[in-house]
C-alpha atoms as a PDB file:
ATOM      1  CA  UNK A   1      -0.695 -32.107  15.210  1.00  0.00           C
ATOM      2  CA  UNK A   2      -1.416 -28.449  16.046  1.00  0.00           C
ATOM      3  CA  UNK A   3      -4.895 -27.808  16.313  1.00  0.00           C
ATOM      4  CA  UNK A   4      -4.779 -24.689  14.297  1.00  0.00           C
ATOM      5  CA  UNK A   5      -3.451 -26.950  11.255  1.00  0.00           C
ATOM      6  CA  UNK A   6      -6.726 -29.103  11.477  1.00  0.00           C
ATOM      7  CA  UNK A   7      -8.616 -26.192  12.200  1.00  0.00           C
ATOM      8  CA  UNK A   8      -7.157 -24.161   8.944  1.00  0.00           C
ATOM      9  CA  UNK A   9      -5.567 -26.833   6.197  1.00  0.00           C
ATOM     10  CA  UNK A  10      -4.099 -23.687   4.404  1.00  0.00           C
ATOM     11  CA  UNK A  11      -1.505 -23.281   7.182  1.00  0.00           C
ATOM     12  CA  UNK A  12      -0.395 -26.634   6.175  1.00  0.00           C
ATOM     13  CA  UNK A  13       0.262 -25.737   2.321  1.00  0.00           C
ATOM     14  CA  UNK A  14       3.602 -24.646   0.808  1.00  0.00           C
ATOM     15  CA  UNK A  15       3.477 -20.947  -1.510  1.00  0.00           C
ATOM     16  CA  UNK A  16       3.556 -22.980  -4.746  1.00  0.00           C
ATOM     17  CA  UNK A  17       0.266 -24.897  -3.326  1.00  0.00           C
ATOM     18  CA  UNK A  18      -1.264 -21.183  -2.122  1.00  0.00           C
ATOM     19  CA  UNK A  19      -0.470 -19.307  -5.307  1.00  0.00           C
ATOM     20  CA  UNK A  20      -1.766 -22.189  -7.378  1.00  0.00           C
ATOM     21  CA  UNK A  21      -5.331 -22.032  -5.181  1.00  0.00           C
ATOM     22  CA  UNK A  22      -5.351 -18.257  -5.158  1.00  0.00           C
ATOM     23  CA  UNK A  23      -5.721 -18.295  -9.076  1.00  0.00           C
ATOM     24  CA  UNK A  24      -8.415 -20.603  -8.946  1.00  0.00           C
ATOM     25  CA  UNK A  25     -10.630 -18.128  -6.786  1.00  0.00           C
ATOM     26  CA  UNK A  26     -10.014 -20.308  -3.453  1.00  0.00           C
ATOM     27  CA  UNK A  27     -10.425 -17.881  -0.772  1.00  0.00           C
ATOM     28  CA  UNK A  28      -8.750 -19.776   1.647  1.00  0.00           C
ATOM     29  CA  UNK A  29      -5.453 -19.633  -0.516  1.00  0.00           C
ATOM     30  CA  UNK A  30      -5.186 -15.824  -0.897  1.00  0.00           C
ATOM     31  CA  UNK A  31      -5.946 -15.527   2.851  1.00  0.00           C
ATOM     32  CA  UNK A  32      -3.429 -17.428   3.531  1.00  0.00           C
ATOM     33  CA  UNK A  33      -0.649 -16.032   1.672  1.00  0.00           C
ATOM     34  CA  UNK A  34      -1.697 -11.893   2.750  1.00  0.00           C
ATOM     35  CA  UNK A  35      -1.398 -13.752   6.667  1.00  0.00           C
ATOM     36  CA  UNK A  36       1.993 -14.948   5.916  1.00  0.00           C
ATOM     37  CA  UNK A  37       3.503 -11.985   4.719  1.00  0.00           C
ATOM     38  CA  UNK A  38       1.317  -9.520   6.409  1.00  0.00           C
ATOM     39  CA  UNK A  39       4.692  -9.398   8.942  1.00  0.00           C
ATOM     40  CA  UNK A  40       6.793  -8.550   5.744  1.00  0.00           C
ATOM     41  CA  UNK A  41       4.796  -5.168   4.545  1.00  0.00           C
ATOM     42  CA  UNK A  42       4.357  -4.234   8.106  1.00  0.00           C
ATOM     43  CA  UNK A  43       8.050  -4.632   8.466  1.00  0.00           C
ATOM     44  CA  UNK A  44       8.625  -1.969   5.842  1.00  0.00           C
ATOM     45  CA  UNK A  45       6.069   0.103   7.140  1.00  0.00           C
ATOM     46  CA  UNK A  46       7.650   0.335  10.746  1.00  0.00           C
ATOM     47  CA  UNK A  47      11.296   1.323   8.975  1.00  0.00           C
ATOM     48  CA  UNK A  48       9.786   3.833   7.622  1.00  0.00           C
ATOM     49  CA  UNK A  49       7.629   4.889  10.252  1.00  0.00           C
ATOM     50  CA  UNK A  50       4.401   5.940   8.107  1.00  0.00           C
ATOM     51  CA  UNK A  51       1.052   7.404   9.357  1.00  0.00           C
ATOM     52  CA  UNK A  52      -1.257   5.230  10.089  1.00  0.00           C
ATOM     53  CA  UNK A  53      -3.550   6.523   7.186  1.00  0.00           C
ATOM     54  CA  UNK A  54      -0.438   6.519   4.768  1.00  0.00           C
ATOM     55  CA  UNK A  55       0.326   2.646   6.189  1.00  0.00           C
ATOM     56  CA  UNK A  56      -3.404   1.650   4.899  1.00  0.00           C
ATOM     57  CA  UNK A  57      -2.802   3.161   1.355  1.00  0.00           C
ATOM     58  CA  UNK A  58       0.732   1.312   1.812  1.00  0.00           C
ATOM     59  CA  UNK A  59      -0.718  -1.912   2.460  1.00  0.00           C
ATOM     60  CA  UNK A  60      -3.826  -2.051   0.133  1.00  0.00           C
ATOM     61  CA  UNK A  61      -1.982  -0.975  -2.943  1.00  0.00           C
ATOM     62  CA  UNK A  62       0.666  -3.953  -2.116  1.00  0.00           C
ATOM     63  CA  UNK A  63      -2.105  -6.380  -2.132  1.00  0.00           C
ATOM     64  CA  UNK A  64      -3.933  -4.562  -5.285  1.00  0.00           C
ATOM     65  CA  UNK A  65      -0.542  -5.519  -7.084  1.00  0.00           C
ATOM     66  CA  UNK A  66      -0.354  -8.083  -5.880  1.00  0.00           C
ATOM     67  CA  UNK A  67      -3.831  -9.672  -6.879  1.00  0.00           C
ATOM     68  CA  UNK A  68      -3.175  -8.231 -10.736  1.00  0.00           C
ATOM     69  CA  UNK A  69      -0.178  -9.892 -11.138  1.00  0.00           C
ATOM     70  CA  UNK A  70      -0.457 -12.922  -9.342  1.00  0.00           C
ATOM     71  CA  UNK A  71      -0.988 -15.072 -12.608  1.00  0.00           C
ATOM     72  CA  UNK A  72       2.133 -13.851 -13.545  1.00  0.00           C
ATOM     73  CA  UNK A  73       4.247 -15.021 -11.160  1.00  0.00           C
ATOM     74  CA  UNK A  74       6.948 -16.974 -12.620  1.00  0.00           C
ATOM     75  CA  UNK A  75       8.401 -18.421  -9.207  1.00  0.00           C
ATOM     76  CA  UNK A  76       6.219 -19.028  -6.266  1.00  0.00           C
ATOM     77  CA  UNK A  77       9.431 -19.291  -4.290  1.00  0.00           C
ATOM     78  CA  UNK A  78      10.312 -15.648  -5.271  1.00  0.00           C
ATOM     79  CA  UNK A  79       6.615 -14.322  -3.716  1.00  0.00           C
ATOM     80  CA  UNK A  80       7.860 -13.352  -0.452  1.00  0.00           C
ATOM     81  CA  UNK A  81      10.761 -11.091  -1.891  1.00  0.00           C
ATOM     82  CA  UNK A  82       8.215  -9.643  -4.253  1.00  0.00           C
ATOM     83  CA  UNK A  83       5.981  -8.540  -1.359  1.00  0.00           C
ATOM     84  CA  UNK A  84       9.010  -7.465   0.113  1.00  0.00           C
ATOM     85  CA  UNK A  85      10.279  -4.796  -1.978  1.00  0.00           C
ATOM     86  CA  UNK A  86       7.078  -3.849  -3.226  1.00  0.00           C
ATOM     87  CA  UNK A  87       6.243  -2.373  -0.311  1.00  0.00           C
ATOM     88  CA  UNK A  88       9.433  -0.871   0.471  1.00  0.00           C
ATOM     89  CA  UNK A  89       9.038   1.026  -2.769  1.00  0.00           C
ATOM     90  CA  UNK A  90       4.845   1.620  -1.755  1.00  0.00           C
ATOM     91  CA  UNK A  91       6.798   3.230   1.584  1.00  0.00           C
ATOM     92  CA  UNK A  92       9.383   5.286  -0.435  1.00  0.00           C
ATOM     93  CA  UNK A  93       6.853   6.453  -2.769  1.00  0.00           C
ATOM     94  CA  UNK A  94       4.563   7.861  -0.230  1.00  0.00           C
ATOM     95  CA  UNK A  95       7.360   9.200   1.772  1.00  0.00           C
ATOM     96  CA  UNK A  96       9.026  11.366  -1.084  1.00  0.00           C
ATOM     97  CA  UNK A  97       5.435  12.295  -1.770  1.00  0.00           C
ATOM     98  CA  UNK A  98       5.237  13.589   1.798  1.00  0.00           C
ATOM     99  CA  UNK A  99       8.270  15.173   1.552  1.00  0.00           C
ATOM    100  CA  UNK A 100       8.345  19.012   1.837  1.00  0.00           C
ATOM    101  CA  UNK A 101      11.569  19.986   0.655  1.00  0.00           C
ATOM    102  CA  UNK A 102      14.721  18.048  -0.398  1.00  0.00           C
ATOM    103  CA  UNK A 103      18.708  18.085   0.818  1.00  0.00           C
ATOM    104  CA  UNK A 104      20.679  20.146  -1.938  1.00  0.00           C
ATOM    105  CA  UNK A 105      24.230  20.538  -1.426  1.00  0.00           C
ATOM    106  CA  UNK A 106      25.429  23.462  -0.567  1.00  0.00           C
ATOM    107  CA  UNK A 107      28.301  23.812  -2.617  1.00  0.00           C
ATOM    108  CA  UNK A 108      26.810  23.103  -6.196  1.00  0.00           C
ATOM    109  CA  UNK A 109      22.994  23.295  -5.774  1.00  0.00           C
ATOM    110  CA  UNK A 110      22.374  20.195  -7.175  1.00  0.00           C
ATOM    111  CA  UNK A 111      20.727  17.028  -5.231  1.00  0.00           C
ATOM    112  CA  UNK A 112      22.847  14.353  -3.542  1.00  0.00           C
ATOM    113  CA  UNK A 113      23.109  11.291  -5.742  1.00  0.00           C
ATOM    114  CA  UNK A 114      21.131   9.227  -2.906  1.00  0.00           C
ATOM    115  CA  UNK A 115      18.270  11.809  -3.283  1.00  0.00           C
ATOM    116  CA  UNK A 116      18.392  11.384  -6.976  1.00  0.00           C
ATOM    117  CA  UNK A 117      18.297   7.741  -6.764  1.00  0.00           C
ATOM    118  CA  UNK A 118      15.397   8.127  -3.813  1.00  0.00           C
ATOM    119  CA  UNK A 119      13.604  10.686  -6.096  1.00  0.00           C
ATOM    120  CA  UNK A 120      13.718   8.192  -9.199  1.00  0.00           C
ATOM    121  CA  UNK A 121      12.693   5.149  -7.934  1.00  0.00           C
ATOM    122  CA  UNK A 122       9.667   7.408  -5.737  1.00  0.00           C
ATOM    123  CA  UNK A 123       8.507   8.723  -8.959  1.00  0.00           C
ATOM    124  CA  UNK A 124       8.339   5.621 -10.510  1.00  0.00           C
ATOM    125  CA  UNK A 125       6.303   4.372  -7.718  1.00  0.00           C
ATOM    126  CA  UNK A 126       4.047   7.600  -8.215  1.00  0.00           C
ATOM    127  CA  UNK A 127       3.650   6.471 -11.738  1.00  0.00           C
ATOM    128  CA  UNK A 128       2.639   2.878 -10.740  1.00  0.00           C
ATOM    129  CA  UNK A 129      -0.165   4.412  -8.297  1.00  0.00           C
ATOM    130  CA  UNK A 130      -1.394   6.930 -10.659  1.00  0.00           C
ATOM    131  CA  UNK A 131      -1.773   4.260 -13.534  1.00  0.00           C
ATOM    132  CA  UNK A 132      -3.419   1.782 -10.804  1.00  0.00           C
ATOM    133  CA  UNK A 133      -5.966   4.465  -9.739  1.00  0.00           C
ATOM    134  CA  UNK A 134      -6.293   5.673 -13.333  1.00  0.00           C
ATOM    135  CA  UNK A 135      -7.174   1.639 -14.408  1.00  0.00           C
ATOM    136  CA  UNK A 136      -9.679   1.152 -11.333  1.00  0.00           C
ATOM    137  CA  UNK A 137     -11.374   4.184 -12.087  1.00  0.00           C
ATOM    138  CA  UNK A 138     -12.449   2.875 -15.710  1.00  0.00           C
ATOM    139  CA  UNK A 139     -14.020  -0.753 -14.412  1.00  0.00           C
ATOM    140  CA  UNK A 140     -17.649  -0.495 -14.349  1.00  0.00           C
ATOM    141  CA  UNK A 141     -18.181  -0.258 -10.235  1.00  0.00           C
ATOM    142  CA  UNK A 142     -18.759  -4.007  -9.324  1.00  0.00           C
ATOM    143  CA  UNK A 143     -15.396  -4.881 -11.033  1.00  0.00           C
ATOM    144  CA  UNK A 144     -13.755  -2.052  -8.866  1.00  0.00           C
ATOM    145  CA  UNK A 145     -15.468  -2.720  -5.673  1.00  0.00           C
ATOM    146  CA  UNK A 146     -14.767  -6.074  -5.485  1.00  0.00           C
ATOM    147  CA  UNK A 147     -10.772  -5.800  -6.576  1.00  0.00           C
ATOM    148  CA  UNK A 148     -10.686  -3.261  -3.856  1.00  0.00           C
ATOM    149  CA  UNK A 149     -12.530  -5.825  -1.088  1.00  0.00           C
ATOM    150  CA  UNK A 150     -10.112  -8.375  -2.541  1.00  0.00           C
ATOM    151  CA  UNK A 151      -7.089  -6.215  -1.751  1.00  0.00           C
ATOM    152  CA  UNK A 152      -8.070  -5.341   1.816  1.00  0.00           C
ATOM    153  CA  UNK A 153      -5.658  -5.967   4.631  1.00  0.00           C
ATOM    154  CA  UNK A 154      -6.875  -7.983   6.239  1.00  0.00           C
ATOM    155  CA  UNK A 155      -8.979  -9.645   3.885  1.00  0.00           C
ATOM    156  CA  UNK A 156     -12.303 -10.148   3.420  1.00  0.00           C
ATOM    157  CA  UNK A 157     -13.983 -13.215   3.212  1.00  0.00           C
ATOM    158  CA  UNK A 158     -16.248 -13.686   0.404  1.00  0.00           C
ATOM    159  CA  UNK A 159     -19.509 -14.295   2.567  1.00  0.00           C
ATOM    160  CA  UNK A 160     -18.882 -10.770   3.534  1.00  0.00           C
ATOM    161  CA  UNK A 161     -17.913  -9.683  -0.213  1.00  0.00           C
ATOM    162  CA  UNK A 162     -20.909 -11.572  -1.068  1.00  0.00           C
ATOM    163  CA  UNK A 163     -23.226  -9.721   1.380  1.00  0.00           C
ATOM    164  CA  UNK A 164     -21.792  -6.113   0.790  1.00  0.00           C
ATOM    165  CA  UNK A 165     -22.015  -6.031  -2.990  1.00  0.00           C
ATOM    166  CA  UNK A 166     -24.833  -8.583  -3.237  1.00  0.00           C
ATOM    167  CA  UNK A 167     -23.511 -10.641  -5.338  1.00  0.00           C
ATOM    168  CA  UNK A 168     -23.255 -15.024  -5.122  1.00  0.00           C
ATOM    169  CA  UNK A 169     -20.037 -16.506  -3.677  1.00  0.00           C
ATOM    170  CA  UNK A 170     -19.960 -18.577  -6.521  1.00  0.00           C
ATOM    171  CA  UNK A 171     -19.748 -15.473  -8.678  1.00  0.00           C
ATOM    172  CA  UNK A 172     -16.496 -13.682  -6.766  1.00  0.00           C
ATOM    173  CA  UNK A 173     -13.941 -15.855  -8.760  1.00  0.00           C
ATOM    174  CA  UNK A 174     -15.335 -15.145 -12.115  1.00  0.00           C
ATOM    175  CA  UNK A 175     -15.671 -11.517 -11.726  1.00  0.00           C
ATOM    176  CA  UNK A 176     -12.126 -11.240 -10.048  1.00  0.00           C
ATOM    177  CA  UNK A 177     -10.681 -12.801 -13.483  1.00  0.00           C
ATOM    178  CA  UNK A 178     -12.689 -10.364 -15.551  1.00  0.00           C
ATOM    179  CA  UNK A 179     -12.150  -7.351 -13.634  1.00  0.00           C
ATOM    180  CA  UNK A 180      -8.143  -8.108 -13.704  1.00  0.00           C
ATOM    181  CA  UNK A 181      -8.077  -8.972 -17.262  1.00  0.00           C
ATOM    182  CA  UNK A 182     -10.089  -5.757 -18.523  1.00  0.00           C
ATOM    183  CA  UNK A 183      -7.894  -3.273 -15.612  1.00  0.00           C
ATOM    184  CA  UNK A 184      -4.767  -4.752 -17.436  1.00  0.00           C
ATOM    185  CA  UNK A 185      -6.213  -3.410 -21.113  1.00  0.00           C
ATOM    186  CA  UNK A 186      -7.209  -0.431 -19.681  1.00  0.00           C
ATOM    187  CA  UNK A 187      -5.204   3.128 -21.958  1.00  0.00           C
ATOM    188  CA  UNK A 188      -3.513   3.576 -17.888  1.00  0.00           C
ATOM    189  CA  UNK A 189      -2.219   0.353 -17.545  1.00  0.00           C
ATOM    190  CA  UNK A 190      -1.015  -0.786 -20.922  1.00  0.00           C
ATOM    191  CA  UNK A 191       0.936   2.496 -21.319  1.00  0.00           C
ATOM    192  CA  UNK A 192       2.947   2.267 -18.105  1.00  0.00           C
ATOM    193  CA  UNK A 193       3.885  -0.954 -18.532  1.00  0.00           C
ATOM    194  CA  UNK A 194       4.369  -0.326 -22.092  1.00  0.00           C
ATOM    195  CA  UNK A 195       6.949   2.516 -20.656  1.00  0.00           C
ATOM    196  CA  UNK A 196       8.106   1.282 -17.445  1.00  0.00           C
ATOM    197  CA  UNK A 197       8.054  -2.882 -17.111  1.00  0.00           C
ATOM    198  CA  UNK A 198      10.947  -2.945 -14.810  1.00  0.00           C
ATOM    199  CA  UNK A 199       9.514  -0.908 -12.188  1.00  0.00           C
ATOM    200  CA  UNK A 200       6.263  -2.708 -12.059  1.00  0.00           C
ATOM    201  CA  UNK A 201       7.708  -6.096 -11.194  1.00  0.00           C
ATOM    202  CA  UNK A 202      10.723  -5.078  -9.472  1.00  0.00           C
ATOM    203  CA  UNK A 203      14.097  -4.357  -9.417  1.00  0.00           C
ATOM    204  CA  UNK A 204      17.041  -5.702 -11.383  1.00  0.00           C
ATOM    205  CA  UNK A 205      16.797  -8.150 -14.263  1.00  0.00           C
ATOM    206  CA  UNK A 206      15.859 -10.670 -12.123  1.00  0.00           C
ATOM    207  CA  UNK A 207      12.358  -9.566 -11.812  1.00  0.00           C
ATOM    208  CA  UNK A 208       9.897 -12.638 -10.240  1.00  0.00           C
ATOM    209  CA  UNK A 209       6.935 -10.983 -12.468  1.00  0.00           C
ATOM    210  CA  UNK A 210       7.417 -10.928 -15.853  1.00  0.00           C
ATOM    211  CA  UNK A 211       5.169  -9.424 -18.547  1.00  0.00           C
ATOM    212  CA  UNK A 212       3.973 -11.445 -21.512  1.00  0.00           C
END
């Protein structure tokens, strides 16, 4: 047996197994699945060869998502296409938002139909971030803080969460579920994904994170 599998169990555990312990609060669990798809974001991040301050923003607000919606995941299986495409939409977003002017065709002044479709799908990921930020900012500090820590790539284990906000180990889980349930009733969050469902979980009908 590798020694790294007795060393670390969760290396050993299949995504159903790791999303299951990530809901619980197991540190270990989440750890586990931002190490395995780490590859994945940084992946998208490369193909669209981002700053390396725009490939932090990238990265944390995949795993922000990620930890909000989590207990909505209606396939484990489906996690790693999730990650997947929401960062390729992270890295579109923040490109078009970098952008300083656009291609217009010559001929008729209008955008090309791949800019419009780059443009839409880049605004909806503005939307997402501005509604994300716009949640964050009304949690009461420790909730914020720690959702942030939690998000971190890489993560952060909760002795040091513990030790930078001062707060028991035992406590992190708790205050993860609270701070997630009041961001989602936050006026920012409940009226984009009143408005815009589909772009918050995906793309297609098939979408792997389904609102109540």
């Amino acid at each position: 047996m590798d020694v790294t599998d007795v060393d670390d169990p969760y290396r050993g555990w299949g995504t159903t197994a790791l999303v299951a312990g990530a809901l619980t609060g197991d540190e270990g669990a989440w750890n586990e699945i931002v190490r395995r798809h780490v590859p994945a974001v940084l992946a998208q991040i490369r193909q669209f060869r981002l700053a390396p301050e725009h490939a932090e923003d990238v990265a944390q607000t995949v795993w922000l998502n990620l930890l909000e919606n989590l207990d909505r995941l209606r396939d484990p299986a489906a996690l790693p296409g999730w990650i997947s495409t929401t960062a390729r939409h992270e890295c579109i977003r923040m490109t078009n938002r970098n952008k300083r002017s656009v291609p217009v065709d010559p001929q008729t002044g209008s955008l090309d139909v791949g800019v419009h479709q780059d443009l839409d799908e880049g605004m909806d990921q503005v939307e997402r971030y501005r509604a994300l930020r716009e949640g964050l900012a009304q949690l009461p500090d420790h909730q914020r803080e720690l959702l942030l820590m939690l998000a971190t790539d890489p993560p952060l284990s909760y002795q040091e969460i513990s030790a930078r906000l001062g707060i028991p180990i035992g406590s992190i889980g708790p205050t993860r579920g609270r701070g997630l349930a009041r961001l989602r009733q936050t006026p920012a969050i409940k009226n984009y994904l009143a408005a815009n469902a589909h772009a918050a979980f995906g793309e297609g009908g098939d979408s792997v994170l389904a609102l109540d």
